[in-house]
PDB file of N, CA and C in Angstrom:
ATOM      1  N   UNK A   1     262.015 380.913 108.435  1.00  0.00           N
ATOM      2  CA  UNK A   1     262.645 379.590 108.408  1.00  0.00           C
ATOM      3  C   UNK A   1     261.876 378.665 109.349  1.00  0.00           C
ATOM      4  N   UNK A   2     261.322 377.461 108.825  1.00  0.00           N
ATOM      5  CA  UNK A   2     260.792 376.641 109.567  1.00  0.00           C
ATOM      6  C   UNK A   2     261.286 376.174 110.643  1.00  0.00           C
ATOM      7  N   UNK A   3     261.022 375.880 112.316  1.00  0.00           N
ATOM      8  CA  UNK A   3     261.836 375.367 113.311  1.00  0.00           C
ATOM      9  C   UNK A   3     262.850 374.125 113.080  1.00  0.00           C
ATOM     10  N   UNK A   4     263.781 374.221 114.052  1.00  0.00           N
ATOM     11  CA  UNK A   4     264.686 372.901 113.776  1.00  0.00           C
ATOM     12  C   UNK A   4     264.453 372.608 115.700  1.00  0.00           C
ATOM     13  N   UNK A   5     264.207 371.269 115.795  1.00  0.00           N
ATOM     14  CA  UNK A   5     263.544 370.392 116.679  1.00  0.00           C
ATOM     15  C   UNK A   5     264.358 369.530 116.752  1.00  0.00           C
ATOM     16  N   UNK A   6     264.983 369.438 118.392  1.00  0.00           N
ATOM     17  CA  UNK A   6     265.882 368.152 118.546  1.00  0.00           C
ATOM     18  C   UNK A   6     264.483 367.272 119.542  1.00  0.00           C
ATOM     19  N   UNK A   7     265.487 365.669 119.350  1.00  0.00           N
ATOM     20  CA  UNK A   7     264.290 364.821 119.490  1.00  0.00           C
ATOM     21  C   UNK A   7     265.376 363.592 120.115  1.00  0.00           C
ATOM     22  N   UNK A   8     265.058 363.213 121.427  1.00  0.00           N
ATOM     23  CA  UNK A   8     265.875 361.693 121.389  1.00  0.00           C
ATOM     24  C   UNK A   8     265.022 360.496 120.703  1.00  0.00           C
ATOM     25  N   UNK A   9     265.690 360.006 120.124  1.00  0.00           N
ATOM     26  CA  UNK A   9     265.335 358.418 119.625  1.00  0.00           C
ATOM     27  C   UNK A   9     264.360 357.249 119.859  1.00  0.00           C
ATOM     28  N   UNK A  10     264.536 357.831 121.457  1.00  0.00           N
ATOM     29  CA  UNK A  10     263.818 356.757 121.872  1.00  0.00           C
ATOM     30  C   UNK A  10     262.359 357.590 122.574  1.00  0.00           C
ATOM     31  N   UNK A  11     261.992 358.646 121.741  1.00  0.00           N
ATOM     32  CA  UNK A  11     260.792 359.280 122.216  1.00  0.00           C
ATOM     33  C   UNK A  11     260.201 359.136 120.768  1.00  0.00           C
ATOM     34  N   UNK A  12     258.671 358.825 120.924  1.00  0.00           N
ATOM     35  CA  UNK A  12     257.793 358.444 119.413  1.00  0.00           C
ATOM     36  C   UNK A  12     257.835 359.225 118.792  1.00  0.00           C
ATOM     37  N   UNK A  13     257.763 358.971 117.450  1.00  0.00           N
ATOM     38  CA  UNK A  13     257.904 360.195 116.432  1.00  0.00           C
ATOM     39  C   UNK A  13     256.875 360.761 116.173  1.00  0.00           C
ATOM     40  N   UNK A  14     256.585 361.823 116.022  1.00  0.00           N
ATOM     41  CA  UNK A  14     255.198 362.489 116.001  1.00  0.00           C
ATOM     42  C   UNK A  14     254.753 363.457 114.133  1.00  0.00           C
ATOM     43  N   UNK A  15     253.945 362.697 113.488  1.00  0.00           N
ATOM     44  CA  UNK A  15     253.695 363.851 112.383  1.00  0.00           C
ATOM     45  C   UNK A  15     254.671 365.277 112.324  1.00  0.00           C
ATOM     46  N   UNK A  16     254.268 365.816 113.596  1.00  0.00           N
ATOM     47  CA  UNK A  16     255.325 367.105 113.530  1.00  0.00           C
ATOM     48  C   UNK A  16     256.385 367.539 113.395  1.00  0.00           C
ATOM     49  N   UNK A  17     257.177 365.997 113.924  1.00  0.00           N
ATOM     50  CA  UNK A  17     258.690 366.372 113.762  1.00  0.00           C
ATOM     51  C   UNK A  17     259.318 366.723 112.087  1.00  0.00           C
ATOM     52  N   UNK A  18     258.227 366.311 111.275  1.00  0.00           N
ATOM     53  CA  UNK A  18     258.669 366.792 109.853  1.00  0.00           C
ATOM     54  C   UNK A  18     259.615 366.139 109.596  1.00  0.00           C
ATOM     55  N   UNK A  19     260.897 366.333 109.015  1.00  0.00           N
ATOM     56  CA  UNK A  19     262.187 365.781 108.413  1.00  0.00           C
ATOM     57  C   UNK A  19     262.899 365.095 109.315  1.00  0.00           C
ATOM     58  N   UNK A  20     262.924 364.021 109.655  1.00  0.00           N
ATOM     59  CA  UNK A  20     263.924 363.486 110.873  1.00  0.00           C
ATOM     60  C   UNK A  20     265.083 362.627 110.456  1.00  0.00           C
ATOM     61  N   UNK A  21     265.876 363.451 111.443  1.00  0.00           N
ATOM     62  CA  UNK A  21     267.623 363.493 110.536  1.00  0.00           C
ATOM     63  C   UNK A  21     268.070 362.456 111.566  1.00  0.00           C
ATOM     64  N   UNK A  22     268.850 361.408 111.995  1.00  0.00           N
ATOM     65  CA  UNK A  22     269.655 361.127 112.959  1.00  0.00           C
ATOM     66  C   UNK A  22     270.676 361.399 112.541  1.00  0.00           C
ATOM     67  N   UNK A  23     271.306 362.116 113.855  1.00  0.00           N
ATOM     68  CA  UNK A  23     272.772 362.440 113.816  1.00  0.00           C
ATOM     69  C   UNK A  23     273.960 361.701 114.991  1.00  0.00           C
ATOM     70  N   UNK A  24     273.722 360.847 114.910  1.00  0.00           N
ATOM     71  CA  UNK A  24     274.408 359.825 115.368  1.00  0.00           C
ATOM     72  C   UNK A  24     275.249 358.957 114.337  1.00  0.00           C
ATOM     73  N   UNK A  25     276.735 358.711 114.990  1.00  0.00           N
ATOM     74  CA  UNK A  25     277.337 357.667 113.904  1.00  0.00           C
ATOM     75  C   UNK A  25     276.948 356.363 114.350  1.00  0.00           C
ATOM     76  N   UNK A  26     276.718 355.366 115.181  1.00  0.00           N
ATOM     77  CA  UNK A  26     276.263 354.513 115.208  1.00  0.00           C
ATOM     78  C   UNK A  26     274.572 354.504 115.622  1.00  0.00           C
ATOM     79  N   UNK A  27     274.461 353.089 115.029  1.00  0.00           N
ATOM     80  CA  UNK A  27     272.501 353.025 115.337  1.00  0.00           C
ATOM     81  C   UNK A  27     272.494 352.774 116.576  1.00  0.00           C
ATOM     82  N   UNK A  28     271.191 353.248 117.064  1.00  0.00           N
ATOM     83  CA  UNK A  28     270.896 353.557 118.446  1.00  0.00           C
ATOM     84  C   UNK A  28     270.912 351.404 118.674  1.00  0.00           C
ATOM     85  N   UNK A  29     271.049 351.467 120.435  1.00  0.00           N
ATOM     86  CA  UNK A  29     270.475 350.237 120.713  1.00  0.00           C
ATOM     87  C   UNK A  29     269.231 350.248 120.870  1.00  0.00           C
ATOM     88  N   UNK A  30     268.707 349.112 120.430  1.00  0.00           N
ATOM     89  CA  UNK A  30     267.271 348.547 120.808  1.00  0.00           C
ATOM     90  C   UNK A  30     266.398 349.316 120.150  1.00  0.00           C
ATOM     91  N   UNK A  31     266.509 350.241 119.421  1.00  0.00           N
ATOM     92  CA  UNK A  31     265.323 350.773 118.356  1.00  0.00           C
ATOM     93  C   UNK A  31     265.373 349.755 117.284  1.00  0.00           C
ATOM     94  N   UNK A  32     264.562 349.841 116.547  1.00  0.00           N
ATOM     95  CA  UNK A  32     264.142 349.358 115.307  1.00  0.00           C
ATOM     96  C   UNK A  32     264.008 350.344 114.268  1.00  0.00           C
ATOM     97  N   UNK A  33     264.742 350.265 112.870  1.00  0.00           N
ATOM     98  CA  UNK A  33     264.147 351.531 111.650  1.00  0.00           C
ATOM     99  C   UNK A  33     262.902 351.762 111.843  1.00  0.00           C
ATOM    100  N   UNK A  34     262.284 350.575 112.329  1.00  0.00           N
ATOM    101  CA  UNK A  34     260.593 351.482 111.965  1.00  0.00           C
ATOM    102  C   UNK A  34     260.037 351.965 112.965  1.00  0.00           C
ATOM    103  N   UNK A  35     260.477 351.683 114.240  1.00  0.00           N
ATOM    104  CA  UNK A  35     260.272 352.799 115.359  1.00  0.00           C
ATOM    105  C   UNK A  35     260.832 353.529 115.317  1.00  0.00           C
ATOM    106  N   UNK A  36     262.199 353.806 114.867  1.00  0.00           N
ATOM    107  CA  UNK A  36     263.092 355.160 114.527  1.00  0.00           C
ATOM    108  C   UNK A  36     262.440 356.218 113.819  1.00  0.00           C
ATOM    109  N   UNK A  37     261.644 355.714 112.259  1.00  0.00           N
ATOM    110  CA  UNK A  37     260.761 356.324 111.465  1.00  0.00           C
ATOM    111  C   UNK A  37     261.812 357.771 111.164  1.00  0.00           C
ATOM    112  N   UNK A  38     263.291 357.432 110.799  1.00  0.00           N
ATOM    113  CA  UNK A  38     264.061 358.644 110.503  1.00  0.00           C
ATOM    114  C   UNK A  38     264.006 358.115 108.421  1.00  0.00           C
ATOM    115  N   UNK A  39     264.223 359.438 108.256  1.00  0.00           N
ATOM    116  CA  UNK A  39     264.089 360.197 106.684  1.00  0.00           C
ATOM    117  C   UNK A  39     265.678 359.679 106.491  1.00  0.00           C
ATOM    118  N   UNK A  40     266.469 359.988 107.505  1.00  0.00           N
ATOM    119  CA  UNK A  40     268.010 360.786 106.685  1.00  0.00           C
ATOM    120  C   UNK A  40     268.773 359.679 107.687  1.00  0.00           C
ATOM    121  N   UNK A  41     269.731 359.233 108.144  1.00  0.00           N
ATOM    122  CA  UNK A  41     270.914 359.309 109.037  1.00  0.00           C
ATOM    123  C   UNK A  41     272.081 360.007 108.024  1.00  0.00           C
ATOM    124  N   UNK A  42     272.472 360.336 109.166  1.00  0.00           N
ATOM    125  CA  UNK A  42     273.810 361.959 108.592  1.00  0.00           C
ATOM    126  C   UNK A  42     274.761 361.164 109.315  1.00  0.00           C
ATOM    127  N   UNK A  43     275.144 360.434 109.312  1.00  0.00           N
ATOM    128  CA  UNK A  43     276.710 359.251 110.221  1.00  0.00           C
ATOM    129  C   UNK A  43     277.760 360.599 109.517  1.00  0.00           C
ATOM    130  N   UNK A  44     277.766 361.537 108.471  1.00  0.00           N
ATOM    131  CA  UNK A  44     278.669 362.398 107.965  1.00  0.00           C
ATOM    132  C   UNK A  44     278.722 364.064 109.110  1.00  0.00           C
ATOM    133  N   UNK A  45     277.588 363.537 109.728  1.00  0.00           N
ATOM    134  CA  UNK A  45     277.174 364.880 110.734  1.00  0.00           C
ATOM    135  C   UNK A  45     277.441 364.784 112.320  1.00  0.00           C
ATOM    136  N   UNK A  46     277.731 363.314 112.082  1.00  0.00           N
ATOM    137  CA  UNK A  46     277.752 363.168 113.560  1.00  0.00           C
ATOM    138  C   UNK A  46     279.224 363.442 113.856  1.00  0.00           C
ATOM    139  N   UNK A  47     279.585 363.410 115.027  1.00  0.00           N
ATOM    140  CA  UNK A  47     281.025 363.639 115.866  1.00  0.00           C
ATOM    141  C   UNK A  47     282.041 362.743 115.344  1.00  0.00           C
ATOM    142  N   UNK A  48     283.228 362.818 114.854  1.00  0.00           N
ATOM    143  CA  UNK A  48     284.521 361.253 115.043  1.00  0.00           C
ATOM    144  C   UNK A  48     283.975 360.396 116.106  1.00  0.00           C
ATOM    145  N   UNK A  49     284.525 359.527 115.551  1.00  0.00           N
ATOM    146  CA  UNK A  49     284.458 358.387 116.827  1.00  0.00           C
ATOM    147  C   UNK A  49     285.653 358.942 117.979  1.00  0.00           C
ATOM    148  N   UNK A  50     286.582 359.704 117.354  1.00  0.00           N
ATOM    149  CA  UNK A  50     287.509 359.639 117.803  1.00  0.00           C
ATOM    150  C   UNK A  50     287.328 361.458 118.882  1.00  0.00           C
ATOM    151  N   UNK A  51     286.335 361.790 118.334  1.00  0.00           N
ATOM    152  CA  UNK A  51     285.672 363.177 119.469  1.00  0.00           C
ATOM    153  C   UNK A  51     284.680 362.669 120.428  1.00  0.00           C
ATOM    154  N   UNK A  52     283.962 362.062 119.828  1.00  0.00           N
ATOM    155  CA  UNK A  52     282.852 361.250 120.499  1.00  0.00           C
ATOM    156  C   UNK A  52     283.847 360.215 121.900  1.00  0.00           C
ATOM    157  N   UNK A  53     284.805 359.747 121.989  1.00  0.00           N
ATOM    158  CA  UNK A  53     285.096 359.103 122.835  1.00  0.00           C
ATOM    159  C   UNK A  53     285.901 360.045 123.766  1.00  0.00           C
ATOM    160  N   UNK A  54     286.610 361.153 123.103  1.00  0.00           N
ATOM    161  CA  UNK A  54     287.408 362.204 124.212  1.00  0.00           C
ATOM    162  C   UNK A  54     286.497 362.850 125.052  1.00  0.00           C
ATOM    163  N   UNK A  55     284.621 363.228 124.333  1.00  0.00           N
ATOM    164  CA  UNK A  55     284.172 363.831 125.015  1.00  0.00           C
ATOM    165  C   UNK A  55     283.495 363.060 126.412  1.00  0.00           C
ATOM    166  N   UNK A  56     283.359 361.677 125.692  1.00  0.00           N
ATOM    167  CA  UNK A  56     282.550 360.786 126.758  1.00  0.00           C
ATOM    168  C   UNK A  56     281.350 361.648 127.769  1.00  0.00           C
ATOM    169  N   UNK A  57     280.334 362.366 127.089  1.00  0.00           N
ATOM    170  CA  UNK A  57     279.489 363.255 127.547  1.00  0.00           C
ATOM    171  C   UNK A  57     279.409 363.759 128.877  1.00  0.00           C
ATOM    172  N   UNK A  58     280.973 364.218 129.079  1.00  0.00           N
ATOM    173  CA  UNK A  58     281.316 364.534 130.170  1.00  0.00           C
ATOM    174  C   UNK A  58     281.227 366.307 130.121  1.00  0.00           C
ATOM    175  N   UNK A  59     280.216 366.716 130.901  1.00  0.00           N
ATOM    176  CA  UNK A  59     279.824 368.053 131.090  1.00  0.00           C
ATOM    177  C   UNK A  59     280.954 368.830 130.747  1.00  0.00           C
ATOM    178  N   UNK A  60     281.931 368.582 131.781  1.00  0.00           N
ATOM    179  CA  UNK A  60     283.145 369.090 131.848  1.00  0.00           C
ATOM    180  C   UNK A  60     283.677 369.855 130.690  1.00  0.00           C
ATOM    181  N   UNK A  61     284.026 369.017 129.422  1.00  0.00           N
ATOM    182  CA  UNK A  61     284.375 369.394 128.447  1.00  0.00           C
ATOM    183  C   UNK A  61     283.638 369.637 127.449  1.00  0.00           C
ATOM    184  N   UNK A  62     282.209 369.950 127.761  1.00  0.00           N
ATOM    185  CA  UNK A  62     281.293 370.388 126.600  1.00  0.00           C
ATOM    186  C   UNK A  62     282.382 371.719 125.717  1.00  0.00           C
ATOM    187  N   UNK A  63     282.214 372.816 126.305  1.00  0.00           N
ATOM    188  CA  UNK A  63     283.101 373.849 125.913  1.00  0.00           C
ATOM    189  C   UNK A  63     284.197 373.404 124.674  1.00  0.00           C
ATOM    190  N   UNK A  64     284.904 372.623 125.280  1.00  0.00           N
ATOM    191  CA  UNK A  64     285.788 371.394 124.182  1.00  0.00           C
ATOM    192  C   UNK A  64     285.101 370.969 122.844  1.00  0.00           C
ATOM    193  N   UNK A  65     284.418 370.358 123.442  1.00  0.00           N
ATOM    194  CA  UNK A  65     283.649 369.487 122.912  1.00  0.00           C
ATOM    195  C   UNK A  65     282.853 370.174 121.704  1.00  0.00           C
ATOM    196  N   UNK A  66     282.334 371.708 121.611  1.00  0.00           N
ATOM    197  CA  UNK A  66     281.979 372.077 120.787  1.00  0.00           C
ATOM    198  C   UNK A  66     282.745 372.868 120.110  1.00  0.00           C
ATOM    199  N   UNK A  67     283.622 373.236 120.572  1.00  0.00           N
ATOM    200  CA  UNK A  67     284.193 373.589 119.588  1.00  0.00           C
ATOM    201  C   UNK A  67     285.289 372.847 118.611  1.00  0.00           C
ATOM    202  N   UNK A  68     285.609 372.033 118.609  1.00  0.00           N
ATOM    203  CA  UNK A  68     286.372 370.625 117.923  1.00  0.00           C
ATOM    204  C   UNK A  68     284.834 370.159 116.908  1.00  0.00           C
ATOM    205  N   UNK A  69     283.986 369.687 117.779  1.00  0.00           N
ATOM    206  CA  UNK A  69     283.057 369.304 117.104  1.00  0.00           C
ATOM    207  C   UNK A  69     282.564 370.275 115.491  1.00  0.00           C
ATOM    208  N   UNK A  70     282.229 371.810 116.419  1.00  0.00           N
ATOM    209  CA  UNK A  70     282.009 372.727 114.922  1.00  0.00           C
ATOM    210  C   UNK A  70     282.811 372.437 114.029  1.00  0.00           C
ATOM    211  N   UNK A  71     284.733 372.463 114.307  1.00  0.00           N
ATOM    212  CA  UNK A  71     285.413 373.057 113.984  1.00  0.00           C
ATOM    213  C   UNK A  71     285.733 371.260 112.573  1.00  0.00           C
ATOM    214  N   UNK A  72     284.803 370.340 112.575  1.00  0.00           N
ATOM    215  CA  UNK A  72     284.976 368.948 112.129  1.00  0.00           C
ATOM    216  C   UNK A  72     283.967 369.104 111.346  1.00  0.00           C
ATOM    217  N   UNK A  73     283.064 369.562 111.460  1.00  0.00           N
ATOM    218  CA  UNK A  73     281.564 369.846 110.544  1.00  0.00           C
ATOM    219  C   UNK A  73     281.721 370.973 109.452  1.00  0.00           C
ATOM    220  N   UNK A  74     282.654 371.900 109.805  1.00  0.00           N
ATOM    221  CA  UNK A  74     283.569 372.773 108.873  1.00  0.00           C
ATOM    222  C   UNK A  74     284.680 372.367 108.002  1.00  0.00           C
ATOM    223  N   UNK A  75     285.284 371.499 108.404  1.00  0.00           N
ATOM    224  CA  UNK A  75     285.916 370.865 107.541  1.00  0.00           C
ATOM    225  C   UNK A  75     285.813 369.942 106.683  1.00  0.00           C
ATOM    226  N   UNK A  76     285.129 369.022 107.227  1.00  0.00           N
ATOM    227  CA  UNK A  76     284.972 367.878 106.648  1.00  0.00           C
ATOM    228  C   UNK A  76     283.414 367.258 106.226  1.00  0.00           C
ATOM    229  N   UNK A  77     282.378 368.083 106.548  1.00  0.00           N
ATOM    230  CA  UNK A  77     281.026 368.052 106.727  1.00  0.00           C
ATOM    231  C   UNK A  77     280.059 369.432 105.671  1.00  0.00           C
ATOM    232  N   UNK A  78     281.157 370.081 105.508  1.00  0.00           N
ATOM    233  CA  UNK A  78     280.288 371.878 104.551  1.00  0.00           C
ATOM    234  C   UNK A  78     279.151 371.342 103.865  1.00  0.00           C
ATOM    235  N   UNK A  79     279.467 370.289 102.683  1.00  0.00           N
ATOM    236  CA  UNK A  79     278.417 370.161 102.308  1.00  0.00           C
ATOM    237  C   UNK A  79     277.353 370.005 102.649  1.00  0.00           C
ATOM    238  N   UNK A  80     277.787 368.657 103.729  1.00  0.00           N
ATOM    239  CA  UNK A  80     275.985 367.947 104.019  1.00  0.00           C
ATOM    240  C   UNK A  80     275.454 369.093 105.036  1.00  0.00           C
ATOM    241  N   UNK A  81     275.917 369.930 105.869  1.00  0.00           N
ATOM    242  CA  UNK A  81     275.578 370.664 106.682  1.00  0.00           C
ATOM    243  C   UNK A  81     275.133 372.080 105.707  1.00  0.00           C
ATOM    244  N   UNK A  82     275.272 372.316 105.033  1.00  0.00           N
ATOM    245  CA  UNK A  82     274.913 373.154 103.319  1.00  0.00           C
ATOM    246  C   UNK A  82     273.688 372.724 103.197  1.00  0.00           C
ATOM    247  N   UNK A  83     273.868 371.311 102.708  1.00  0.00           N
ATOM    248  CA  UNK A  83     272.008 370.670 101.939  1.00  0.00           C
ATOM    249  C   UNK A  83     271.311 370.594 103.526  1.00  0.00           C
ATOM    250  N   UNK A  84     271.429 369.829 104.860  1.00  0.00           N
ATOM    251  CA  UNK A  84     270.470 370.035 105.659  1.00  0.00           C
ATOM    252  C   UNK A  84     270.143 371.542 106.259  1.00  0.00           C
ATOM    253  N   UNK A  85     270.821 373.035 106.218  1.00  0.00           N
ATOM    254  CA  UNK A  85     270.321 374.029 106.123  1.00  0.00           C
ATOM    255  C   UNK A  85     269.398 374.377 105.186  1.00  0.00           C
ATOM    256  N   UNK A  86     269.425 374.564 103.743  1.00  0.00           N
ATOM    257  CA  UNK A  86     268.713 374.642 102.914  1.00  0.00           C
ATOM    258  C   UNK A  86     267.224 373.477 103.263  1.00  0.00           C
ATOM    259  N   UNK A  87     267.296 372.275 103.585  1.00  0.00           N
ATOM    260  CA  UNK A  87     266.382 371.692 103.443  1.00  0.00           C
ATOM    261  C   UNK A  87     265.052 372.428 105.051  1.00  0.00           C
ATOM    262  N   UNK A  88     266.069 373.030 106.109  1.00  0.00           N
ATOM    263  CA  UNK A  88     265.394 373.193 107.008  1.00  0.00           C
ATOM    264  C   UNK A  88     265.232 374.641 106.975  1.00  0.00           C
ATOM    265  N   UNK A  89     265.064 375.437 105.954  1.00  0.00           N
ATOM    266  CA  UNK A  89     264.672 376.249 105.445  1.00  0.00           C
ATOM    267  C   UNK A  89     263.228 376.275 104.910  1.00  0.00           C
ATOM    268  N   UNK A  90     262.627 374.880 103.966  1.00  0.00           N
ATOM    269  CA  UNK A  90     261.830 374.499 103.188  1.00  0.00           C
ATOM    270  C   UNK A  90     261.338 374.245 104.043  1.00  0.00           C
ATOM    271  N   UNK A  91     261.776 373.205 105.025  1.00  0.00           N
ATOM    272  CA  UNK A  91     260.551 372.460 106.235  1.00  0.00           C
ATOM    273  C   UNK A  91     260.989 372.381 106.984  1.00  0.00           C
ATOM    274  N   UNK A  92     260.011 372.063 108.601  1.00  0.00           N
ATOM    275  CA  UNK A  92     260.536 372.036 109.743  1.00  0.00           C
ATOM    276  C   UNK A  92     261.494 370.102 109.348  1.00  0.00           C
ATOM    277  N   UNK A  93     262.720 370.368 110.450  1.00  0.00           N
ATOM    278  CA  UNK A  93     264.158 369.447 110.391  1.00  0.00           C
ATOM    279  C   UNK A  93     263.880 369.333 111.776  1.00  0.00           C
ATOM    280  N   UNK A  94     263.633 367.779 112.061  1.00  0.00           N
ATOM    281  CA  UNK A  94     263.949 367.409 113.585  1.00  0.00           C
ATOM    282  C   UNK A  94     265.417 366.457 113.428  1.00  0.00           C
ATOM    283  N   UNK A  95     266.724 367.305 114.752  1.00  0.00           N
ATOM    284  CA  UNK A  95     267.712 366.199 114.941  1.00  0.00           C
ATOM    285  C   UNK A  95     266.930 365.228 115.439  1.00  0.00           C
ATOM    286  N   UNK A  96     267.776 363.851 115.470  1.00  0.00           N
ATOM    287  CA  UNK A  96     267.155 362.762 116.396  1.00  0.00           C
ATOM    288  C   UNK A  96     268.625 361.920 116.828  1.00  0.00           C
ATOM    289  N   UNK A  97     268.746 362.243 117.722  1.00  0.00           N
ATOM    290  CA  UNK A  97     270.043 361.859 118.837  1.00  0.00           C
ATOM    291  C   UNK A  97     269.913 360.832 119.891  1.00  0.00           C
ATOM    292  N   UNK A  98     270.958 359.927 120.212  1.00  0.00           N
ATOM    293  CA  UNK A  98     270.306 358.858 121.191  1.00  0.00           C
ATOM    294  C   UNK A  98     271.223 359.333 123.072  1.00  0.00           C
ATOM    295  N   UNK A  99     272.107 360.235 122.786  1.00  0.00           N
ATOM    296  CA  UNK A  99     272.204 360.730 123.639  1.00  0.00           C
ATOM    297  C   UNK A  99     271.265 361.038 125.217  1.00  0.00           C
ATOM    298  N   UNK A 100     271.634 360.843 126.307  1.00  0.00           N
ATOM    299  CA  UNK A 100     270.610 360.510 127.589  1.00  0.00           C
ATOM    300  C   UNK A 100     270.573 362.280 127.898  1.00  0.00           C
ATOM    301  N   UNK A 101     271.992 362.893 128.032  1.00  0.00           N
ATOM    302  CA  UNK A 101     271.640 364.043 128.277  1.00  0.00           C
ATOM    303  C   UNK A 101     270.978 364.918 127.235  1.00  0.00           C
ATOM    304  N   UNK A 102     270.087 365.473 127.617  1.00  0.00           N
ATOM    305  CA  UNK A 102     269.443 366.662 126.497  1.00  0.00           C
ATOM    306  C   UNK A 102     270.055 367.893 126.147  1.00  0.00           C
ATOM    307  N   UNK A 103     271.153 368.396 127.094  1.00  0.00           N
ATOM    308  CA  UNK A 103     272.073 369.694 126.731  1.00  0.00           C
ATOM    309  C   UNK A 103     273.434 369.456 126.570  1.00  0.00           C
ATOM    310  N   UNK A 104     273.839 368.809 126.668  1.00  0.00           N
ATOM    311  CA  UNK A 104     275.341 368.386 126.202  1.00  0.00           C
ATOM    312  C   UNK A 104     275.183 367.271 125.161  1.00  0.00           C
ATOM    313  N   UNK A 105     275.109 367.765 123.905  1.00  0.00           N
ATOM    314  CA  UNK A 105     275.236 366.538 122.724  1.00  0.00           C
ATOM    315  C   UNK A 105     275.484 367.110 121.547  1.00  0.00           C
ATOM    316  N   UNK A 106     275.529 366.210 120.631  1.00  0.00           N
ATOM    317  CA  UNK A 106     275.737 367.300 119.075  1.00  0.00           C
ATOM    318  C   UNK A 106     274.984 367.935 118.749  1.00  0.00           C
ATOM    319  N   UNK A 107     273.734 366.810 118.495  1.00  0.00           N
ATOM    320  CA  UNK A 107     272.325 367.621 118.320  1.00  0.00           C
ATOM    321  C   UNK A 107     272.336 369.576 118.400  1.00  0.00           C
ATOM    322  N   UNK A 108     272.427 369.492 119.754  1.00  0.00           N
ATOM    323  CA  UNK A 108     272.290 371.068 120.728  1.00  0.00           C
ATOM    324  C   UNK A 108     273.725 371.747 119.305  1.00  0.00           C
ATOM    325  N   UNK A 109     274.613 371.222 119.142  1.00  0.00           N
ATOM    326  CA  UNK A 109     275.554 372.374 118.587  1.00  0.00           C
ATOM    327  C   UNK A 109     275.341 372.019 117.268  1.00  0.00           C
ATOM    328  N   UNK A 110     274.806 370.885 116.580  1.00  0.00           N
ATOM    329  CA  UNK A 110     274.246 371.492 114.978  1.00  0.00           C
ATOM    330  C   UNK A 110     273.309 371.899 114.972  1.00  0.00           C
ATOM    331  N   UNK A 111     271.929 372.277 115.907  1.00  0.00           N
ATOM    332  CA  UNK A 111     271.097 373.355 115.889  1.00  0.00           C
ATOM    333  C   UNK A 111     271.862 374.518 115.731  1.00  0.00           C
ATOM    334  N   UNK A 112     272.783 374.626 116.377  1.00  0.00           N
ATOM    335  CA  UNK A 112     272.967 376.228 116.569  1.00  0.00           C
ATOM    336  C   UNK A 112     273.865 376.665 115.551  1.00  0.00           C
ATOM    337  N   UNK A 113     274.579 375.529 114.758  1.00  0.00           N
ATOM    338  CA  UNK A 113     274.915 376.151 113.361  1.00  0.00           C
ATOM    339  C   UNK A 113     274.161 375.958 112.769  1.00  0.00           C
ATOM    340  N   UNK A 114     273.039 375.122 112.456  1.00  0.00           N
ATOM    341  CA  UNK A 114     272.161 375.252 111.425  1.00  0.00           C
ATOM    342  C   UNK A 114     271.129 376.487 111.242  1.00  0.00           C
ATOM    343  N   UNK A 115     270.891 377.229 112.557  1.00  0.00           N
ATOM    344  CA  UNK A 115     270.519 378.569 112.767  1.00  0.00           C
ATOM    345  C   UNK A 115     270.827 379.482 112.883  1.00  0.00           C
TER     346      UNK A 115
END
């Protein structure tokens, strides 16, 4: 299976990243689509607004935080999380998240179901 590669937003996109998904429900600030240079936005992959604001990327409740999060991508997400496995099967899949922290975000927990 080809790698799956998380990536923040606001780092250049490189040939390598292959398929670049954003998984964010809203567009980042201050990028532009064509500095974004994303394939997909998944707004169907990203967190509720309404998880996204309980977690307020507060370390604390990562633990929380992922598991509500999985437990929303299972319900309400099978499919698209279905077709972007299969697709990152075929080719390397970079997330692209605008998130500041690099280990507490969605990104980090749809890698780890997508693998």
């Amino acid at each position: 299976m080809p790698a799956i590669r998380l990536k923040r937003v606001y780092e250049p996109p490189e040939p390598s990243d292959g398929y670049r998904v954003l998984v964010d429900r809203v567009w980042p600030r201050g990028v532009s689509k064509e500095k974004a240079a994303i394939d997909e936005w998944a707004k169907e992959l990203a967190p509720s607004t309404e998880l996204r604001k309980w977690f307020g990327h507060d370390p604390a409740r990562w633990r929380g935080f992922r598991e509500r999060y999985r437990r929303e991508l299972e319900t309400y997400a099978a499919d698209a999380l279905a077709e972007l496995r299969a697709r990152a099967r075929r080719q390397r899949v970079t997330l692209v998240y605008s998130a500041r922290d690099e280990k507490h975000n969605q990104a980090v927990v749809l890698k780890e179901l997508l693998e």
